[in-house]
C-alpha atoms as a PDB file:
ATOM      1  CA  UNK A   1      90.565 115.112 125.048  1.00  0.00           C
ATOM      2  CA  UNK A   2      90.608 115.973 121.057  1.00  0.00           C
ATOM      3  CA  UNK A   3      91.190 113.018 119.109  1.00  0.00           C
ATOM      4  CA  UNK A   4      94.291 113.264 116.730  1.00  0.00           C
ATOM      5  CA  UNK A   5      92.255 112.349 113.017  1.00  0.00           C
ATOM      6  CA  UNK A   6      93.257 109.681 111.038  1.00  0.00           C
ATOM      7  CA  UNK A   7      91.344 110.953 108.284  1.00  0.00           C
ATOM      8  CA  UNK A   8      91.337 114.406 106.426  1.00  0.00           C
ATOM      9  CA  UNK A   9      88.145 116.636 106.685  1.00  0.00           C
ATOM     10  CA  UNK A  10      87.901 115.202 102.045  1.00  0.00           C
ATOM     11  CA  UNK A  11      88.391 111.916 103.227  1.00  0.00           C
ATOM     12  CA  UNK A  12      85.350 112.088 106.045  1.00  0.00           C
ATOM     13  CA  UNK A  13      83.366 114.111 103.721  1.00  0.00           C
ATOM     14  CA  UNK A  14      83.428 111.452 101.355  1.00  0.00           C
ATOM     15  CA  UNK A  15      83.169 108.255 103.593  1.00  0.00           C
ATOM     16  CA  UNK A  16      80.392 109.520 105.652  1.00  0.00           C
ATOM     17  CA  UNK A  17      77.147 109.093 103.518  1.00  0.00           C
ATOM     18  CA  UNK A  18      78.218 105.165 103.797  1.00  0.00           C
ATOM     19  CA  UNK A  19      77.514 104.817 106.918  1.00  0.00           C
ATOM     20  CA  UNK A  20      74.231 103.894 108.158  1.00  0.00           C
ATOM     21  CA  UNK A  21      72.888 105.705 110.983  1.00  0.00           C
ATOM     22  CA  UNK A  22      70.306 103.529 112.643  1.00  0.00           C
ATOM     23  CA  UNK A  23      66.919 104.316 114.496  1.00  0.00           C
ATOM     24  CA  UNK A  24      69.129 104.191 117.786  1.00  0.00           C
ATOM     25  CA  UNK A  25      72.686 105.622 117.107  1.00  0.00           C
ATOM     26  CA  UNK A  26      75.635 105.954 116.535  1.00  0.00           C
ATOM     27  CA  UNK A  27      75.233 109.770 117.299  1.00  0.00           C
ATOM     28  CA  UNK A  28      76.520 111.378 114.341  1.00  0.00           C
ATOM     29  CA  UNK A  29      78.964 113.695 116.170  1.00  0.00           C
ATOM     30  CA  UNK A  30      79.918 110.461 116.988  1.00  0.00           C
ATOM     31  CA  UNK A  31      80.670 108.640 113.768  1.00  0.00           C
ATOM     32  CA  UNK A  32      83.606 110.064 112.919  1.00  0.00           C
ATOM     33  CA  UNK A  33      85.434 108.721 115.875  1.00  0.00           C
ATOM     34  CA  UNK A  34      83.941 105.923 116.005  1.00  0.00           C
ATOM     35  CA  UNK A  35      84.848 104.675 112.245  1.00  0.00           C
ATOM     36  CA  UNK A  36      88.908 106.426 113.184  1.00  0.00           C
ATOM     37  CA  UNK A  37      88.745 103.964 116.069  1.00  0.00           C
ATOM     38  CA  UNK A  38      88.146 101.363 113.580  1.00  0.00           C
ATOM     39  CA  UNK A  39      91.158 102.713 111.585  1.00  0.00           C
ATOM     40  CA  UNK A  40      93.318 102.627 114.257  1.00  0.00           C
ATOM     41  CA  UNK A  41      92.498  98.929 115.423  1.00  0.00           C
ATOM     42  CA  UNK A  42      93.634  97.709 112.124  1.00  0.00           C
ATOM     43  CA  UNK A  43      96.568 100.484 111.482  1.00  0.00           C
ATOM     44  CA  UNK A  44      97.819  99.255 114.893  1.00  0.00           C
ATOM     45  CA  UNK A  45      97.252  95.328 115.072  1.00  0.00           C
ATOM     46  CA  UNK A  46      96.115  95.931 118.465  1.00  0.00           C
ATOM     47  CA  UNK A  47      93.325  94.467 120.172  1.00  0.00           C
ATOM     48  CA  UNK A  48      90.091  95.889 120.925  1.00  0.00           C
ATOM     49  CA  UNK A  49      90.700  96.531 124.328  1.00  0.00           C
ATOM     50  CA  UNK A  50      93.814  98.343 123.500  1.00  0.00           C
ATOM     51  CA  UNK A  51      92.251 101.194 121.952  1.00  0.00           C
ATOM     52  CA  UNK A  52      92.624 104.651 123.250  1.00  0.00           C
ATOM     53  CA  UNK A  53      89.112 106.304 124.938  1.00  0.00           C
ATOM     54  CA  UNK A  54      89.655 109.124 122.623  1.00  0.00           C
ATOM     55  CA  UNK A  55      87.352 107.179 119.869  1.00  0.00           C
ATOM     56  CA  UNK A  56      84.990 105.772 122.594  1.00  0.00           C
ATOM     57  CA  UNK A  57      84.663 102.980 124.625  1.00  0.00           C
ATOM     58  CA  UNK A  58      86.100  99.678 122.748  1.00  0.00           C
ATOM     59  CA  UNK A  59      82.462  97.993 122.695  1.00  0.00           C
ATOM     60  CA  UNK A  60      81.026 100.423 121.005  1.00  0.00           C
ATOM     61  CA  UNK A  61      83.488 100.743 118.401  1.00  0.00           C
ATOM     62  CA  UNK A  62      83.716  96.960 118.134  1.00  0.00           C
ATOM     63  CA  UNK A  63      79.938  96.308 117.642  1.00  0.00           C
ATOM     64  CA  UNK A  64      79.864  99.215 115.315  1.00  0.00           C
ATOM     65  CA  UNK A  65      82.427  97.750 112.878  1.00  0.00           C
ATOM     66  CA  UNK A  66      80.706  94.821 113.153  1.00  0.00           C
ATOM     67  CA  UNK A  67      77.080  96.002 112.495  1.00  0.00           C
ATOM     68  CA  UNK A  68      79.128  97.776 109.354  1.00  0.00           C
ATOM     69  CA  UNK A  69      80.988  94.914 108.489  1.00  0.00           C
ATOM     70  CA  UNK A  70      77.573  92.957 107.714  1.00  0.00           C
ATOM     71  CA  UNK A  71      75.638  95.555 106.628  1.00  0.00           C
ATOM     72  CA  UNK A  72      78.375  95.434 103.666  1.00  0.00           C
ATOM     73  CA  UNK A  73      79.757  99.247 104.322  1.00  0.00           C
ATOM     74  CA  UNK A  74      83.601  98.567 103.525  1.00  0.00           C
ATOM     75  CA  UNK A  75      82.581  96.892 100.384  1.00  0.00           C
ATOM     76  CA  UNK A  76      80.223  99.488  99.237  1.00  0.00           C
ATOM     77  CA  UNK A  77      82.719 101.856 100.721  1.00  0.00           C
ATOM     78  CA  UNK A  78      85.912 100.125  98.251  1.00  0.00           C
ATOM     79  CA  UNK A  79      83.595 100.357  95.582  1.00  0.00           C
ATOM     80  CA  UNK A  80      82.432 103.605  95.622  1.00  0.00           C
ATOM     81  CA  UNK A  81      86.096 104.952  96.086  1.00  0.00           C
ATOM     82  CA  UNK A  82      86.667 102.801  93.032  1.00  0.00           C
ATOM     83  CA  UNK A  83      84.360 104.329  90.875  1.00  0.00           C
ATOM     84  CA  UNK A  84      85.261 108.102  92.239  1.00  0.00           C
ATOM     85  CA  UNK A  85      89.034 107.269  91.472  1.00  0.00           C
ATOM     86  CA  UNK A  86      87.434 106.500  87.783  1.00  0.00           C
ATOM     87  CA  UNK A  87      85.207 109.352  87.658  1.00  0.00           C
ATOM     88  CA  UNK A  88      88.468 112.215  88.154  1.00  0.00           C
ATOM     89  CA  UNK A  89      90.475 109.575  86.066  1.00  0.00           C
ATOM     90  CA  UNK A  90      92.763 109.015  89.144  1.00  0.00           C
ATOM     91  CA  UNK A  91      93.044 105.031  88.829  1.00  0.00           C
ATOM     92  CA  UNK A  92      96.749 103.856  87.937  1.00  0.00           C
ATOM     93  CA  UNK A  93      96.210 100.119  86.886  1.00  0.00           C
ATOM     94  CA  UNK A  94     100.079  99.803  87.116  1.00  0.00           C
ATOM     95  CA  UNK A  95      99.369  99.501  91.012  1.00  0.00           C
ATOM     96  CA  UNK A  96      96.838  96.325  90.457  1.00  0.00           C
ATOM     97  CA  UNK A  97      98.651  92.952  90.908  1.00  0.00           C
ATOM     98  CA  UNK A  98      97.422  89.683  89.531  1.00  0.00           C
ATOM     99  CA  UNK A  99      98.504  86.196  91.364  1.00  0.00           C
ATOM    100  CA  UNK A 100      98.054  82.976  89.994  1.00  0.00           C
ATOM    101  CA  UNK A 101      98.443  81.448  93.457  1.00  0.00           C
ATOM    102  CA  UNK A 102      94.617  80.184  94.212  1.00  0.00           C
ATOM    103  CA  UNK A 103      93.298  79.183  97.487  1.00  0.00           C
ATOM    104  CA  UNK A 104      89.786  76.951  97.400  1.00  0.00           C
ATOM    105  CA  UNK A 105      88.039  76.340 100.577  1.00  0.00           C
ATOM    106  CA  UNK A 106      83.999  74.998 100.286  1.00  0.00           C
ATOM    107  CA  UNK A 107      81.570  78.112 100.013  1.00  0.00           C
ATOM    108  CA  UNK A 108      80.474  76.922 103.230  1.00  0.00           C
ATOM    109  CA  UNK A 109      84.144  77.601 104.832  1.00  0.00           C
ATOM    110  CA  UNK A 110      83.656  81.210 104.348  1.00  0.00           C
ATOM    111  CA  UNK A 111      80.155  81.660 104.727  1.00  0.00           C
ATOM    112  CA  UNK A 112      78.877  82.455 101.221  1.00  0.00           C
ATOM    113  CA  UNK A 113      75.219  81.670 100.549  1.00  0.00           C
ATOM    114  CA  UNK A 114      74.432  81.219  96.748  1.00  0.00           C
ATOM    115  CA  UNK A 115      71.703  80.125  95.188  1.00  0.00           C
ATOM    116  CA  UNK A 116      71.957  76.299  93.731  1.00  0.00           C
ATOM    117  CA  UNK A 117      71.861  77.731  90.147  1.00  0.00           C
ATOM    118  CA  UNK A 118      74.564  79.631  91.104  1.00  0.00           C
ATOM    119  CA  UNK A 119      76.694  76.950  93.042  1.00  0.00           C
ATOM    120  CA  UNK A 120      75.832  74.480  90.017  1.00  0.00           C
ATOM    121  CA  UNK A 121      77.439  76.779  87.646  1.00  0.00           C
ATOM    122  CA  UNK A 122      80.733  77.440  89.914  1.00  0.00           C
ATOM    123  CA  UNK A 123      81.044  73.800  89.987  1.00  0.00           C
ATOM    124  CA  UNK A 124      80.711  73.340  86.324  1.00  0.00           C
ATOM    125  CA  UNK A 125      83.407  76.170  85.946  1.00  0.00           C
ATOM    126  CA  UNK A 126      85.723  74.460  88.257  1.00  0.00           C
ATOM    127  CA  UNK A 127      85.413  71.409  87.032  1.00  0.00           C
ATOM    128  CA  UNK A 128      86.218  72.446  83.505  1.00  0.00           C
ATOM    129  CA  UNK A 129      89.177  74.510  84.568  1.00  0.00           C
ATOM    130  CA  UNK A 130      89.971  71.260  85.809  1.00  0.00           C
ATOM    131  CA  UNK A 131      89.651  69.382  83.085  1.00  0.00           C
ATOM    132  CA  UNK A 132      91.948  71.781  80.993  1.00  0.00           C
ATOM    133  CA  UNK A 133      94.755  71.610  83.491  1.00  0.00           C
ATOM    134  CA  UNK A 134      95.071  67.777  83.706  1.00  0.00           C
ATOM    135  CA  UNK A 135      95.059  67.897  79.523  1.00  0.00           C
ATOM    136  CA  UNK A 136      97.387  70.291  79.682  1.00  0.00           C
ATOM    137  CA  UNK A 137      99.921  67.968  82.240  1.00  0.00           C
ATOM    138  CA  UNK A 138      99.136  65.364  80.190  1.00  0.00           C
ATOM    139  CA  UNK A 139     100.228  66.953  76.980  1.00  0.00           C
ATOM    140  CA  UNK A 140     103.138  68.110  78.965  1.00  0.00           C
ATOM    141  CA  UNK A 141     103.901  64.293  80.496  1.00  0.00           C
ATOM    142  CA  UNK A 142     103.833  62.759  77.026  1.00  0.00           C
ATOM    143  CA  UNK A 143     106.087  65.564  75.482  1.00  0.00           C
ATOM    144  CA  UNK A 144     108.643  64.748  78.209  1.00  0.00           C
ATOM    145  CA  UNK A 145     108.203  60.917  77.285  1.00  0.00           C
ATOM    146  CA  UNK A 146     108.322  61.160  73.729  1.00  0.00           C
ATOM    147  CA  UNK A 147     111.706  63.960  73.921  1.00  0.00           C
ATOM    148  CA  UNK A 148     113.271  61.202  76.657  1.00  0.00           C
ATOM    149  CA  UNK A 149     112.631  58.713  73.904  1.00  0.00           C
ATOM    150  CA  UNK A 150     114.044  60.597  70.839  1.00  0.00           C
ATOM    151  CA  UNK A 151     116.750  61.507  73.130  1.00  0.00           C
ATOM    152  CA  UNK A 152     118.054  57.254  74.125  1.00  0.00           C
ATOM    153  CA  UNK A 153     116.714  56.091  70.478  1.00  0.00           C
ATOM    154  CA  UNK A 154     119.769  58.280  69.232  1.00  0.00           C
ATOM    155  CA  UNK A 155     122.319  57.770  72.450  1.00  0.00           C
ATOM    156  CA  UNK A 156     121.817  53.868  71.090  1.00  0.00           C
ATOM    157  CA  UNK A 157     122.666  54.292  67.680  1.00  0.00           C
ATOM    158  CA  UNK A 158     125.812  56.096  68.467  1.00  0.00           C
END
């Protein structure tokens, strides 16, 4: 059965050198399906076990994303594509979006290991963000207080 790409021949030719091939596999003939199965997991929402034969059995595919996942291949891979889209000048910053919405969960939550200098200094950082927010609600509180003031002192003398 030939497996319908997901990718163009570009697109493989410049994904490829990412991905590790290992002492014992994958086969390289095999890569490319293997990392298109992985596309087509997350394209699809579908589980694992779903996936069509065409990219291999679902195992395989699963421990290989996994084995890439640690080994820190998407994130090399993002970064590299970063710094290609720089290098032809193809990066449109109108498509980056900035939230203010932040979510904080312990380093521990997500499985980050930093050194204690590190985590010392991330505290410290926090805690002086911190410290600027509640001045800047309290400014906020008394301006409220002292307008709300202003505001009955002349309702009374009318």
């Amino acid at each position: 059965m030939v497996t319908r790409r997901q990718l163009t021949n570009a697109q493989w030719k410049f994904i490829e050198p990412y991905l590790p091939i290992g002492r014992y596999g994958p086969y390289p003939e095999r890569l490319r399906e293997q990392f298109e199965g992985v596309i087509w997991r997350f394209r699809s929402s579908a589980q694992w076990r779903e996936m069509p034969a065409e990219f291999g059995p679902w195992a395989t595919v699963y421990g290989r994303f996994r084995v890439w996942r640690d080994a820190g291949v998407f994130t090399a891979l993002l970064e590299g594509l970063i710094a290609e889209g720089a290098r032809v000048g193809g990066t449109d910053l109108s498509l980056v979006s900035v939230d203010s919405t932040t979510v904080r969960a312990h380093h521990d939550a997500a499985g980050m290991r930093v050194s204690k200098h590190l985590m010392e200094a991330l505290e410290e950082a926090a805690q002086e963000q911190e410290t600027a927010r509640q001045k800047g609600a309290d400014r906020r509180n008394r301006t409220d207080r002292t307008s709300a003031g202003a505001s009955d002192a002349g309702a009374s003398s009318a």
